[in-house]
N, C-alpha and C. Protein backbone atom coordinates (compact mmCIF):
# COMPACT_ATOMS: atom_id res chain seq x y z
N UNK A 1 52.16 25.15 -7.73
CA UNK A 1 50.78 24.80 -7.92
C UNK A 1 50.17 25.82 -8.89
N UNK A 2 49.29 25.32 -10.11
CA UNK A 2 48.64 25.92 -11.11
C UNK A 2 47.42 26.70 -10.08
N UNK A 3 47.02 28.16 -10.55
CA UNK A 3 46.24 28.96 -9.88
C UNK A 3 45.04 28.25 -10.31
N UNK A 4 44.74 27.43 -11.48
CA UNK A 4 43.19 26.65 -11.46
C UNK A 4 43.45 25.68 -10.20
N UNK A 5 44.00 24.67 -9.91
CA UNK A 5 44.42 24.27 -8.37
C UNK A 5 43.99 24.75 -7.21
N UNK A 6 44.68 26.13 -7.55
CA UNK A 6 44.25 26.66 -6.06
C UNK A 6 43.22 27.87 -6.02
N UNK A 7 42.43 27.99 -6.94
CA UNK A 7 41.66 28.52 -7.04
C UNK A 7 40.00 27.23 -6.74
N UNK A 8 40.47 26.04 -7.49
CA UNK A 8 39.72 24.62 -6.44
C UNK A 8 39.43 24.69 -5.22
N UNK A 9 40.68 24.50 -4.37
CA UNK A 9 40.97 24.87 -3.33
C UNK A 9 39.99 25.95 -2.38
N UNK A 10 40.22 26.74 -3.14
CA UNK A 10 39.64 28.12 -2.49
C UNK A 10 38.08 27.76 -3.12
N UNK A 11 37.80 27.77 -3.54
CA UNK A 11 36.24 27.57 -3.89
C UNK A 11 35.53 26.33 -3.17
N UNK A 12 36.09 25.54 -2.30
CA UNK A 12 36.03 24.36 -1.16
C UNK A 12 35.16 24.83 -0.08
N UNK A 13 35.46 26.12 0.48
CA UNK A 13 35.33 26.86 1.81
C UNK A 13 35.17 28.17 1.20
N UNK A 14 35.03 29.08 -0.08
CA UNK A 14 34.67 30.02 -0.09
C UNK A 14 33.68 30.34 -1.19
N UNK A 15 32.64 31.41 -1.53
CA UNK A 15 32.44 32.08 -2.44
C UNK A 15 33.44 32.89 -3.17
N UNK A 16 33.17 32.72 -4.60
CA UNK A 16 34.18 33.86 -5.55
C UNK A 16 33.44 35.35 -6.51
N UNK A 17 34.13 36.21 -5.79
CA UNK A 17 33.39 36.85 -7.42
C UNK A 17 34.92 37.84 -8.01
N UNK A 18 34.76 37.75 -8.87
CA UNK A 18 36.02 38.30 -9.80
C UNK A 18 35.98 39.98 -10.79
N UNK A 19 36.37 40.71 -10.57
CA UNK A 19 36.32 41.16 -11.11
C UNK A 19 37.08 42.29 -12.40
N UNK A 20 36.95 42.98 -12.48
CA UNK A 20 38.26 44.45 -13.13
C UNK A 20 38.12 45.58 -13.32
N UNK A 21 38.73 46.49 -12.75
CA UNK A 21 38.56 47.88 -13.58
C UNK A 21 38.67 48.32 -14.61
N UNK A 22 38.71 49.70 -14.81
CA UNK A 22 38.60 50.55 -16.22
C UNK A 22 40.12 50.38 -16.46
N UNK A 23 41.09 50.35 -15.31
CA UNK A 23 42.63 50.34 -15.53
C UNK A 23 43.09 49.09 -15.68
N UNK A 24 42.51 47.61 -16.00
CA UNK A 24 42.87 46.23 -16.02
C UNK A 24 43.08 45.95 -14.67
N UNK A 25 42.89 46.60 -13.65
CA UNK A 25 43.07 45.57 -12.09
C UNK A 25 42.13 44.88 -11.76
N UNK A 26 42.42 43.57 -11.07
CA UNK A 26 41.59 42.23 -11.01
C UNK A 26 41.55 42.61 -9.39
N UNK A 27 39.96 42.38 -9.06
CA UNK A 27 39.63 42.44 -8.00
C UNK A 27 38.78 40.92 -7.40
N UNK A 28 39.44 40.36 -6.66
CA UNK A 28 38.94 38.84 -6.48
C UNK A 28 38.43 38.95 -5.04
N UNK A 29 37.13 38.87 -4.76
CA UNK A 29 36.72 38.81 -3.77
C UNK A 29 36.08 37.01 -2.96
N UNK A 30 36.26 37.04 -1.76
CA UNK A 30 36.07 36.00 -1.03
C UNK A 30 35.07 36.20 0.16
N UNK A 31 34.20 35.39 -0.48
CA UNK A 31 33.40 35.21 0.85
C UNK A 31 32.82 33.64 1.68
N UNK A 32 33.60 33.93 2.58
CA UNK A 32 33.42 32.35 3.66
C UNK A 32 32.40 32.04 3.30
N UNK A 33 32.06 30.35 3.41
CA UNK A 33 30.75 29.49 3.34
C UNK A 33 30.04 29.22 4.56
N UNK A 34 31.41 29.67 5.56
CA UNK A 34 30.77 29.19 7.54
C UNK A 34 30.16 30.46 7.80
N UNK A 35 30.82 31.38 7.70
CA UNK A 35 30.38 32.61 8.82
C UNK A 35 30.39 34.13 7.84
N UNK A 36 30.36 33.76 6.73
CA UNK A 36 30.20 34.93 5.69
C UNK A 36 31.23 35.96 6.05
N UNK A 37 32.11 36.10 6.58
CA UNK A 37 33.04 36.92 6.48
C UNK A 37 33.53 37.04 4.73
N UNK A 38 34.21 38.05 4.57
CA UNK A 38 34.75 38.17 3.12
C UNK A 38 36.42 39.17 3.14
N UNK A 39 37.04 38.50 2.04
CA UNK A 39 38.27 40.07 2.13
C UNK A 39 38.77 39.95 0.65
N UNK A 40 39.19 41.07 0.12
CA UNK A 40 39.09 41.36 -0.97
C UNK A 40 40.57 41.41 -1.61
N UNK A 41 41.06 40.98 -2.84
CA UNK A 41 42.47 40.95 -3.17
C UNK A 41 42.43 41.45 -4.32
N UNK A 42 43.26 42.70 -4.32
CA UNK A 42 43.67 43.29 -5.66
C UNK A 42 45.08 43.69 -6.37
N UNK A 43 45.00 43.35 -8.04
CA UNK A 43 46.48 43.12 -8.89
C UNK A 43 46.23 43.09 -9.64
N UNK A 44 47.17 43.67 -10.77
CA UNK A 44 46.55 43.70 -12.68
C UNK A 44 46.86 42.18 -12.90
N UNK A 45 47.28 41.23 -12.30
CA UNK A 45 47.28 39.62 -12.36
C UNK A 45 46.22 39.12 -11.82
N UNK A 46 46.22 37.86 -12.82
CA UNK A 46 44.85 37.38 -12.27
C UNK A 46 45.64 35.88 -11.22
N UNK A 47 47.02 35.28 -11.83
CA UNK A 47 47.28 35.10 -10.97
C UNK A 47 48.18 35.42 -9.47
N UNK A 48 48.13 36.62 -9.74
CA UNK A 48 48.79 37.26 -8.20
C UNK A 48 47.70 37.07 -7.40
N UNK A 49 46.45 37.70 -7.69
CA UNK A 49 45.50 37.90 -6.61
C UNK A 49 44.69 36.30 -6.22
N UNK A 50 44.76 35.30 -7.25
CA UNK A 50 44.44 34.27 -7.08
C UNK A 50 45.61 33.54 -5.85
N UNK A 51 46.67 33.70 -6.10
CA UNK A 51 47.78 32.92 -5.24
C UNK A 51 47.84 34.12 -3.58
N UNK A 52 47.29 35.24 -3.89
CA UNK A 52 46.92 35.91 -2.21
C UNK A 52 45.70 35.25 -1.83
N UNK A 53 44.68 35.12 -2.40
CA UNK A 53 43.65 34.23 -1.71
C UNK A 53 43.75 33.04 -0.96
N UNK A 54 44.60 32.50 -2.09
CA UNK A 54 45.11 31.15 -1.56
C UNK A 54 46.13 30.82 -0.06
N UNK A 55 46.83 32.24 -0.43
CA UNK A 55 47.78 31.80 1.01
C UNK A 55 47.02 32.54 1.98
N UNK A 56 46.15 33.10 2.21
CA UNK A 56 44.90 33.69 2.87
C UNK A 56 43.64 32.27 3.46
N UNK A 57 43.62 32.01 2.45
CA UNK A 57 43.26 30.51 3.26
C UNK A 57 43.59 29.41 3.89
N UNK A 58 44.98 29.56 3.28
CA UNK A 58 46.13 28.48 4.26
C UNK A 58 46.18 29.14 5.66
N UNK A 59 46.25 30.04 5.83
CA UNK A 59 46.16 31.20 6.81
C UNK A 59 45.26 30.76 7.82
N UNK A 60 44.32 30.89 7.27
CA UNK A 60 42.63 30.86 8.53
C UNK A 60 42.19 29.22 8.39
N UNK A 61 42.86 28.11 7.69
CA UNK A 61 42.25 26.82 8.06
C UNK A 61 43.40 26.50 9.18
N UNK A 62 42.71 25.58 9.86
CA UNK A 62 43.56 25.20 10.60
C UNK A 62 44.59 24.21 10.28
N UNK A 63 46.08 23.92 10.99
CA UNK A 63 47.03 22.88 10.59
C UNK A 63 45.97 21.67 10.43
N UNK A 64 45.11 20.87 11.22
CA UNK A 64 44.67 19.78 11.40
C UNK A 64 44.19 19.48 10.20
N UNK A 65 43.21 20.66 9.45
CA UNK A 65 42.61 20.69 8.58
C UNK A 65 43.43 20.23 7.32
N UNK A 66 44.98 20.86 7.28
CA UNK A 66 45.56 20.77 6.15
C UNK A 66 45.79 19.48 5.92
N UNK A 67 46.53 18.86 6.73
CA UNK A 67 47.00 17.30 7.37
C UNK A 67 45.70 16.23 6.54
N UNK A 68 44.29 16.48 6.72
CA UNK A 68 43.53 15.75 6.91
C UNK A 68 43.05 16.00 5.21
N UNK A 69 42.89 17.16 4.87
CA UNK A 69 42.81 17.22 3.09
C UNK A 69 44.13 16.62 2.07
N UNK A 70 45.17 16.60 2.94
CA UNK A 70 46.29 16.19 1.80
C UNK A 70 46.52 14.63 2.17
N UNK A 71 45.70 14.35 2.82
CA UNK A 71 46.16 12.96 3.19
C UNK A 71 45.15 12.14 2.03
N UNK A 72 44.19 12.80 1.59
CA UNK A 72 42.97 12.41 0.81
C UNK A 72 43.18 12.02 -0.52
């Protein structure tokens, strides 16, 4: 799966903000749309830290949930 994909995905159920340091590391932060929780993923890739978000949200939705979006 292309990280624009699952970066879709993730923008479904979360806030994004993106960012980088002075050393090129990409700091991609997430913050829930339900309960504002947030957690933060960092990598000089933009898609490494995009594809940890992603399996970070496969993570905390539930199976039912998955079932019921891919059936769509």
């Amino acid at each position: 799966m292309r990280s624009t994909t699952k970066l879709k995905h993730i923008l479904q159920l979360y806030t994004v903000a993106l960012d980088m340091n002075d050393d090129g590391e990409m700091h991609l932060m997430i913050f829930d749309k339900r309960d504002n929780s947030s957690e933060e993923f960092t990598h000089k890739s933009y898609s490494v830290v995009v594809d940890k978000a992603f399996r970070y949200m496969m993570k905390k939705i539930s199976p039912k949930a998955v079932k019921a979006a891919s059936s769509q």
